[in-house]
C-alpha atoms as a PDB file:
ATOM      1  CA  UNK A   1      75.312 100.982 111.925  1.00  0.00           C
ATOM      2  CA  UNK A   2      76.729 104.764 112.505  1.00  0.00           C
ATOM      3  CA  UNK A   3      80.366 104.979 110.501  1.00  0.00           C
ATOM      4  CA  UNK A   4      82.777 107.310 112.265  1.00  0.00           C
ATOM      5  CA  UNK A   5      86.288 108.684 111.750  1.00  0.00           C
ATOM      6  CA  UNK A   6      88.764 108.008 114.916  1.00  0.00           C
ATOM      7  CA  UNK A   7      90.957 111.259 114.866  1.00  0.00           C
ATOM      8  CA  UNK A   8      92.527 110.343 118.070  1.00  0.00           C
ATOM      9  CA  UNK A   9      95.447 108.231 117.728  1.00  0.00           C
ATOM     10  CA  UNK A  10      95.636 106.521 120.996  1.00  0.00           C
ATOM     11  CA  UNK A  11      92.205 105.352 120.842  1.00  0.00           C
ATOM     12  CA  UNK A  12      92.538 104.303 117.186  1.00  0.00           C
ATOM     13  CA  UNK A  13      95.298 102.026 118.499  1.00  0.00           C
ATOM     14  CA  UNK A  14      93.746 100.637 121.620  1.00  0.00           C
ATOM     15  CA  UNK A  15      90.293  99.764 119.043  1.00  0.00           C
ATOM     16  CA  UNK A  16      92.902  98.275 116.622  1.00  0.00           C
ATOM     17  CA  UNK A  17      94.404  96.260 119.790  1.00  0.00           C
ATOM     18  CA  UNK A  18      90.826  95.551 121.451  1.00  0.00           C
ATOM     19  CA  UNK A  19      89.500  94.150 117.402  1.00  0.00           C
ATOM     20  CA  UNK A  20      93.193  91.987 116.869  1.00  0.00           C
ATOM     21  CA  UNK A  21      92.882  90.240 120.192  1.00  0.00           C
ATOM     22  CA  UNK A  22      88.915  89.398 120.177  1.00  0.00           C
ATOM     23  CA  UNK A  23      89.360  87.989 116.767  1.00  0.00           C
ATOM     24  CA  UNK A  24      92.790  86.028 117.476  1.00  0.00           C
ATOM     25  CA  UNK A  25      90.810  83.819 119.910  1.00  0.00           C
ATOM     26  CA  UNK A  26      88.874  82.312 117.082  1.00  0.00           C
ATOM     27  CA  UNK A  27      91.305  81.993 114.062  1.00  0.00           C
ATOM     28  CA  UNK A  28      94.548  83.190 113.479  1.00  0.00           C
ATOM     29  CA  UNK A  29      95.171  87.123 112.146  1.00  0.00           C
ATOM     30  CA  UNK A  30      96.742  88.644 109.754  1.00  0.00           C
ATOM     31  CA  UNK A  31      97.090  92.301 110.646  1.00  0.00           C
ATOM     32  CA  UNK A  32      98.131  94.347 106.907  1.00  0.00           C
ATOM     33  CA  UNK A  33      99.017  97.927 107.645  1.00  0.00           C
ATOM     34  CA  UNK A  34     100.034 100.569 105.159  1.00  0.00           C
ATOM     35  CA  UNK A  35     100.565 103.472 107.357  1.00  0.00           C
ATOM     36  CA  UNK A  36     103.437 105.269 108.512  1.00  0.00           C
ATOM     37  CA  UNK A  37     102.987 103.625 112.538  1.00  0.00           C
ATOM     38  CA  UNK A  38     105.570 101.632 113.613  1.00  0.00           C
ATOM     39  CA  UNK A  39     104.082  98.336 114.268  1.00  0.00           C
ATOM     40  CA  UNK A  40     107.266  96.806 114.958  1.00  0.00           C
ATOM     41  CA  UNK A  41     108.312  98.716 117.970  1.00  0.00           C
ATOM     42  CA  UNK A  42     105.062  98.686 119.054  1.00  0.00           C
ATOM     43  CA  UNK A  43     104.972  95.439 121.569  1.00  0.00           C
ATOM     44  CA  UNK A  44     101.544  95.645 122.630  1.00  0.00           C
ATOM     45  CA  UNK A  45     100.926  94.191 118.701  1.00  0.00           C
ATOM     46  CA  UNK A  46     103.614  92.021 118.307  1.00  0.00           C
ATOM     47  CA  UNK A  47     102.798  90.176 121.328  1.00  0.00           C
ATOM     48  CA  UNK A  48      99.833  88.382 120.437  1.00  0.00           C
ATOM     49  CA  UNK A  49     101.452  84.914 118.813  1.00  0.00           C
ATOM     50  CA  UNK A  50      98.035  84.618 116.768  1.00  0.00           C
ATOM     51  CA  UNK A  51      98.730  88.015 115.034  1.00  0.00           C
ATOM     52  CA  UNK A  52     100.955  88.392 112.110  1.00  0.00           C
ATOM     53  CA  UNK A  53     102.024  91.501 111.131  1.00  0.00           C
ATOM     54  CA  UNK A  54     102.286  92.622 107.421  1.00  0.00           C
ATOM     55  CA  UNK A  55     103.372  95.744 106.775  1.00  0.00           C
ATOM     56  CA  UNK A  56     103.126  97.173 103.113  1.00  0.00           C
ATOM     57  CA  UNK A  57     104.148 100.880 101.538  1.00  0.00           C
ATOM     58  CA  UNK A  58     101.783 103.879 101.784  1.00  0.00           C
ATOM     59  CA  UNK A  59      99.989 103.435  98.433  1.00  0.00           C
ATOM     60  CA  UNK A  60     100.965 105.921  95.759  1.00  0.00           C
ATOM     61  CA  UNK A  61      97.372 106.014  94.989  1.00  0.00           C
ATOM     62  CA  UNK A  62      95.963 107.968  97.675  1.00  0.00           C
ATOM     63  CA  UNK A  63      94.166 110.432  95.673  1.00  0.00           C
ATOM     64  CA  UNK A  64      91.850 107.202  94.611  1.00  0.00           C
ATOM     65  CA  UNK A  65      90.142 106.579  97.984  1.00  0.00           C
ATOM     66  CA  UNK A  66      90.509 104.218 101.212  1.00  0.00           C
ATOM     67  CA  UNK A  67      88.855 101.679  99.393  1.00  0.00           C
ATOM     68  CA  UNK A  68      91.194 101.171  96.581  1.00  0.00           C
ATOM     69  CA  UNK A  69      94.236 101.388  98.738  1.00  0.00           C
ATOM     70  CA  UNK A  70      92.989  98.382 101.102  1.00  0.00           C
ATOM     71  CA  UNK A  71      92.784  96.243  97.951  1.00  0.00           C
ATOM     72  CA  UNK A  72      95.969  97.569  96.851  1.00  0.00           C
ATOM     73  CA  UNK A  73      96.832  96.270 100.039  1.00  0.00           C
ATOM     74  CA  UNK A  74      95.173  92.958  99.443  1.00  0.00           C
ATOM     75  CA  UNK A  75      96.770  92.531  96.072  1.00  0.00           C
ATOM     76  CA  UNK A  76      99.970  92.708  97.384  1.00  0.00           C
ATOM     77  CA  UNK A  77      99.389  90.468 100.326  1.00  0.00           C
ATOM     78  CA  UNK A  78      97.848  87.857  98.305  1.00  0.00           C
ATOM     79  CA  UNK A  79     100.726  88.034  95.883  1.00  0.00           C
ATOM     80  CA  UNK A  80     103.544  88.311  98.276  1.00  0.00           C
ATOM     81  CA  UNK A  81     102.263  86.059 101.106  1.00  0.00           C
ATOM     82  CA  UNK A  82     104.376  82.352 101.013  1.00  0.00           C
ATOM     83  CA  UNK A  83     101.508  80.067 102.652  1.00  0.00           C
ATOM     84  CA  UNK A  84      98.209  81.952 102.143  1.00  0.00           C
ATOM     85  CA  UNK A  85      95.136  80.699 104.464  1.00  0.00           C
ATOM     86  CA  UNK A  86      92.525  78.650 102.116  1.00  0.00           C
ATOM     87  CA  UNK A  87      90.324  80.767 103.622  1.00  0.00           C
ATOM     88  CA  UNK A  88      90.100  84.643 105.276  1.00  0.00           C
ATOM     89  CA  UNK A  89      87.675  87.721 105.705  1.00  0.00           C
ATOM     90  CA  UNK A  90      88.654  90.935 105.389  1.00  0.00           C
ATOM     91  CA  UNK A  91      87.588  93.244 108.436  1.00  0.00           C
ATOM     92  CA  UNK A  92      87.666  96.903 108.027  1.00  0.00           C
ATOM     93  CA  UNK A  93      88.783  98.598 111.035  1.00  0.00           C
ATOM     94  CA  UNK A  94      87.548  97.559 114.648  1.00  0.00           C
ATOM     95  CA  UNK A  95      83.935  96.430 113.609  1.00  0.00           C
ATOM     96  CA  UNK A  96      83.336  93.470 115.450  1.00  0.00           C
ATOM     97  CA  UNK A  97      81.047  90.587 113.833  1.00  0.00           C
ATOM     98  CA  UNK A  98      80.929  87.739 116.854  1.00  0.00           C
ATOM     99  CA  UNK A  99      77.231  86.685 115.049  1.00  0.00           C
ATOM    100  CA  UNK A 100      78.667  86.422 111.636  1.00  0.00           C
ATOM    101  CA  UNK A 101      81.987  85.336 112.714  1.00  0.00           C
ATOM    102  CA  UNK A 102      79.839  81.710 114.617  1.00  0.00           C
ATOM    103  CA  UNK A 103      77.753  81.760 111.475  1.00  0.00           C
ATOM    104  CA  UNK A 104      80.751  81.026 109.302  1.00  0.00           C
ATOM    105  CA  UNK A 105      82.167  78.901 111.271  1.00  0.00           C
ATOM    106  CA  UNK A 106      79.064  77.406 111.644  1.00  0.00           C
ATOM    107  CA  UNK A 107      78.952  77.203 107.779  1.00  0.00           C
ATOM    108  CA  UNK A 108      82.545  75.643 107.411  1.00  0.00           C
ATOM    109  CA  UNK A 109      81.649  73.020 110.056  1.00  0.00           C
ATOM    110  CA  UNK A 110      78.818  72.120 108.608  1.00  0.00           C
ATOM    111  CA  UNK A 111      80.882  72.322 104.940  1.00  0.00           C
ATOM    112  CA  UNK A 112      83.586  69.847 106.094  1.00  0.00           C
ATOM    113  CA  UNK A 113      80.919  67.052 107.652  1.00  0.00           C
ATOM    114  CA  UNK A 114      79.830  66.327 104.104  1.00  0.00           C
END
């Protein structure tokens, strides 16, 4: 898999867009942002019902990396979040995993039969 950096902002939204819709049609989403972009006047993301939007602070913590922010991020969710799902995965960015996505819910089929 080749990692890039999306410097364009309109095409960082319309892969954010493309990745929240394609996985809304198998499970609901919960979208956590912790920039400075202003989801909420931004209807193209709050119109998706499936999507929930949770915005958080920019992290204080910057100088520590993308990866600890996100779990800064995740922290706070988890902690702040009234009805939590019993279960979630955590996507960075507009990857898509349709494969792993069946597989697990493959795997929690299979789980709740027994």
């Amino acid at each position: 898999m080749r990692l890039y950096v999306i410097s364009n902002p309109a095409q960082r939204r319309r892969e954010y867009l493309d990745a929240i819709n394609f996985y809304s049609k198998f499970a609901p989403v919960y979208f956590l942002e912790n920039s400075s972009y202003n989801l909420a006047g931004d209807m193209d993301f709050r119109s998706n019902e499936r999507v929930m939007i949770r915005k958080f602070p920019l992290s204080a913590s910057r100088e520590k990396g993308k990866g600890y922010q996100e779990f800064e991020m995740l922290d706070s969710w988890i902690i702040s979040e009234f009805d939590i799902p019993g279960r979630w995965i955590k996507i960075t960015d507009v990857i898509f995993f349709e494969i792993s996505l069946q597989f697990w819910w493959i795997a929690v089929s299979m789980k709740a039969r027994r």
